[in-house]
C-alpha atoms as a PDB file:
ATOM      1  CA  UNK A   1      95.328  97.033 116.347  1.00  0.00           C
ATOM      2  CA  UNK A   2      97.960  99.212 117.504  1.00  0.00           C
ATOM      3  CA  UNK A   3     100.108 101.316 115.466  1.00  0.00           C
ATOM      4  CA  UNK A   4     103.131  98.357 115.622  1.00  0.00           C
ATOM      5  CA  UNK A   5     101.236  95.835 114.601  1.00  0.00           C
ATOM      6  CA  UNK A   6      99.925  97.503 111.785  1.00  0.00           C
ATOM      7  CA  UNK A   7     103.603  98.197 110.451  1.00  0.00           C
ATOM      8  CA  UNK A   8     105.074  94.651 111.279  1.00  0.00           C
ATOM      9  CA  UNK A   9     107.043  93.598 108.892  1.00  0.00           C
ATOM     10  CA  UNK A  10     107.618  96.414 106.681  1.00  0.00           C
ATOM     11  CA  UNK A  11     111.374  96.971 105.881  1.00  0.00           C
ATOM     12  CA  UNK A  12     110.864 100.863 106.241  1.00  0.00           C
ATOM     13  CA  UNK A  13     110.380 103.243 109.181  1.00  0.00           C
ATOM     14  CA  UNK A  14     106.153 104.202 109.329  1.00  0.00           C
ATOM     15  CA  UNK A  15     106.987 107.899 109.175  1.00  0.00           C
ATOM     16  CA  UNK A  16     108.062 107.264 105.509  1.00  0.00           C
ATOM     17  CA  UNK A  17     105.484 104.611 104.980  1.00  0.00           C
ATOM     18  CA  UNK A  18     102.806 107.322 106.076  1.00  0.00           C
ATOM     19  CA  UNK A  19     104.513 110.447 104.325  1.00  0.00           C
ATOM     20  CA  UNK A  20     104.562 108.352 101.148  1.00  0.00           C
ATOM     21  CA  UNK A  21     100.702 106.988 102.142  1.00  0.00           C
ATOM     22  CA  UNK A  22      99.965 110.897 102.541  1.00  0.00           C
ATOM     23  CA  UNK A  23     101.870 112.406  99.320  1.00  0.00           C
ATOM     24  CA  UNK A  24      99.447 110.027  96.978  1.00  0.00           C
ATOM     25  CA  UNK A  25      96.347 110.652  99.011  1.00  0.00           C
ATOM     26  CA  UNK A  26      96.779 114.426  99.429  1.00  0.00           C
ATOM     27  CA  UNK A  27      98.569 115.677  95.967  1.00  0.00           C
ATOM     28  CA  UNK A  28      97.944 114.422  92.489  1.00  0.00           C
ATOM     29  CA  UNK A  29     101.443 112.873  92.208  1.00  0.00           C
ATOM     30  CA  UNK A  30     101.882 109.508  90.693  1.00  0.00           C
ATOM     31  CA  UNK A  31     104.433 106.716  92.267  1.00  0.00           C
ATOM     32  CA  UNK A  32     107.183 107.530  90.597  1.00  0.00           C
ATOM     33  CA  UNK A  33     106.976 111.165  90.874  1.00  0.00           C
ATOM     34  CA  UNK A  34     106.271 110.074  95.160  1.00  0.00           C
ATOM     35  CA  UNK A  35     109.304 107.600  94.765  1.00  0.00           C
ATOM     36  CA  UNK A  36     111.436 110.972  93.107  1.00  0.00           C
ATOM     37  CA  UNK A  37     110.425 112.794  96.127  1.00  0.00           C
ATOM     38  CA  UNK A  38     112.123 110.026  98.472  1.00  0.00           C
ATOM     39  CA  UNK A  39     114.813 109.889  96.762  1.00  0.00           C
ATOM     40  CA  UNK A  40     115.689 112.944  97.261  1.00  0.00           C
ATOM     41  CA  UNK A  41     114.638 112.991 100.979  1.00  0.00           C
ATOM     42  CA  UNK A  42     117.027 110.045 101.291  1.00  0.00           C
ATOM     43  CA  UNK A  43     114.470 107.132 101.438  1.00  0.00           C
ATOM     44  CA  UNK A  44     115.663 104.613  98.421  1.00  0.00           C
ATOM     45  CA  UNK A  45     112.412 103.065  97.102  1.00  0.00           C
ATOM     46  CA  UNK A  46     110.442 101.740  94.511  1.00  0.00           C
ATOM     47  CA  UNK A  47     107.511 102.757  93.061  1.00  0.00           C
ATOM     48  CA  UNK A  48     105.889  99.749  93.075  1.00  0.00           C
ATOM     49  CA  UNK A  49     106.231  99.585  97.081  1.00  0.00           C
ATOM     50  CA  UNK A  50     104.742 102.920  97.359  1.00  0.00           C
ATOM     51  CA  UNK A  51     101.804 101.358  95.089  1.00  0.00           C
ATOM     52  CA  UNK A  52     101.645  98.488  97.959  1.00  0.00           C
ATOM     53  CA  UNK A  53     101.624 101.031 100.712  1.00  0.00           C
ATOM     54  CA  UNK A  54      98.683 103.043  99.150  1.00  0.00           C
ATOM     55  CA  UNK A  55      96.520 100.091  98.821  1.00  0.00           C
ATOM     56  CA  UNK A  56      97.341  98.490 102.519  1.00  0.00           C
ATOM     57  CA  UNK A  57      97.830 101.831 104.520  1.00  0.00           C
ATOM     58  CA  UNK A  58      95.009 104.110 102.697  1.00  0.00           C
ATOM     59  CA  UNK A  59      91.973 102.835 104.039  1.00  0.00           C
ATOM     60  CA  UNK A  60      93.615 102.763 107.775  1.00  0.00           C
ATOM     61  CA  UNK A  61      94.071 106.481 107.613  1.00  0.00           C
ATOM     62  CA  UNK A  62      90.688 107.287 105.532  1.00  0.00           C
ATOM     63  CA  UNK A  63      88.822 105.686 108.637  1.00  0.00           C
ATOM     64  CA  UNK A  64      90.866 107.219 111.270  1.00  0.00           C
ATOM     65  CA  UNK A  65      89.987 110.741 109.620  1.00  0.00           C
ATOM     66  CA  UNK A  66      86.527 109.699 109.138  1.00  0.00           C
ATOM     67  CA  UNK A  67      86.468 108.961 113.344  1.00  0.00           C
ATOM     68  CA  UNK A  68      87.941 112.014 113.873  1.00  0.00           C
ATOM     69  CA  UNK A  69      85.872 114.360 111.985  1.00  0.00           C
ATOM     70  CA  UNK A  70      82.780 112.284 113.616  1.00  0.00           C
ATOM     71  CA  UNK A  71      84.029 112.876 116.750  1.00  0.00           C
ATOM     72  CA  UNK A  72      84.950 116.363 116.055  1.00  0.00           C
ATOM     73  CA  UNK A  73      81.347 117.109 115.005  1.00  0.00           C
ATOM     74  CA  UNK A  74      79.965 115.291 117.746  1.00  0.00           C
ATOM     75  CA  UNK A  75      81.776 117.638 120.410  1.00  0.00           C
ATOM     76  CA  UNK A  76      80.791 120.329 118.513  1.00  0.00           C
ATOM     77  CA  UNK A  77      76.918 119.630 119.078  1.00  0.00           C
ATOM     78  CA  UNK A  78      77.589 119.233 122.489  1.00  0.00           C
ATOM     79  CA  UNK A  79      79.319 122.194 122.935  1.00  0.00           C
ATOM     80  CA  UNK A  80      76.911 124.754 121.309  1.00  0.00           C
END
């Protein structure tokens, strides 16, 4: 799937789909404190869109990172 397809249809660009996708994941903010955070950076939006966003876009990027890290460790091995 490439990266447009996986963001068709959402009303938002997917840098602030992602950053949003990324503050949850990474810090131990909650949706409203994320949607605060927005709000500020000049991205009006609700929490309960972030809340969407977490749940469609989270396992995307957990198994991209897992790939990555395999692969990673993989040229690793090869390399030593």
């Amino acid at each position: 799937m490439s990266p447009h397809e996986r963001f068709k249809g959402c009303h938002f660009p997917s840098c602030d789909v992602l950053q949003a996708v990324y503050y949850y994941l990474r810090f131990a903010l909650n949706y409203r404190d994320i949607e605060e955070i927005l709000l500020d950076l000049n991205v009006p939006v609700d929490h309960a869109t972030i809340q969407r966003w977490v749940v469609t876009y989270s396992a995307i990027l957990a198994g991209q990172s897992h790939i990555k890290i395999q692969q990673n460790q993989y040229n690793r091995m090869i390399s030593n």
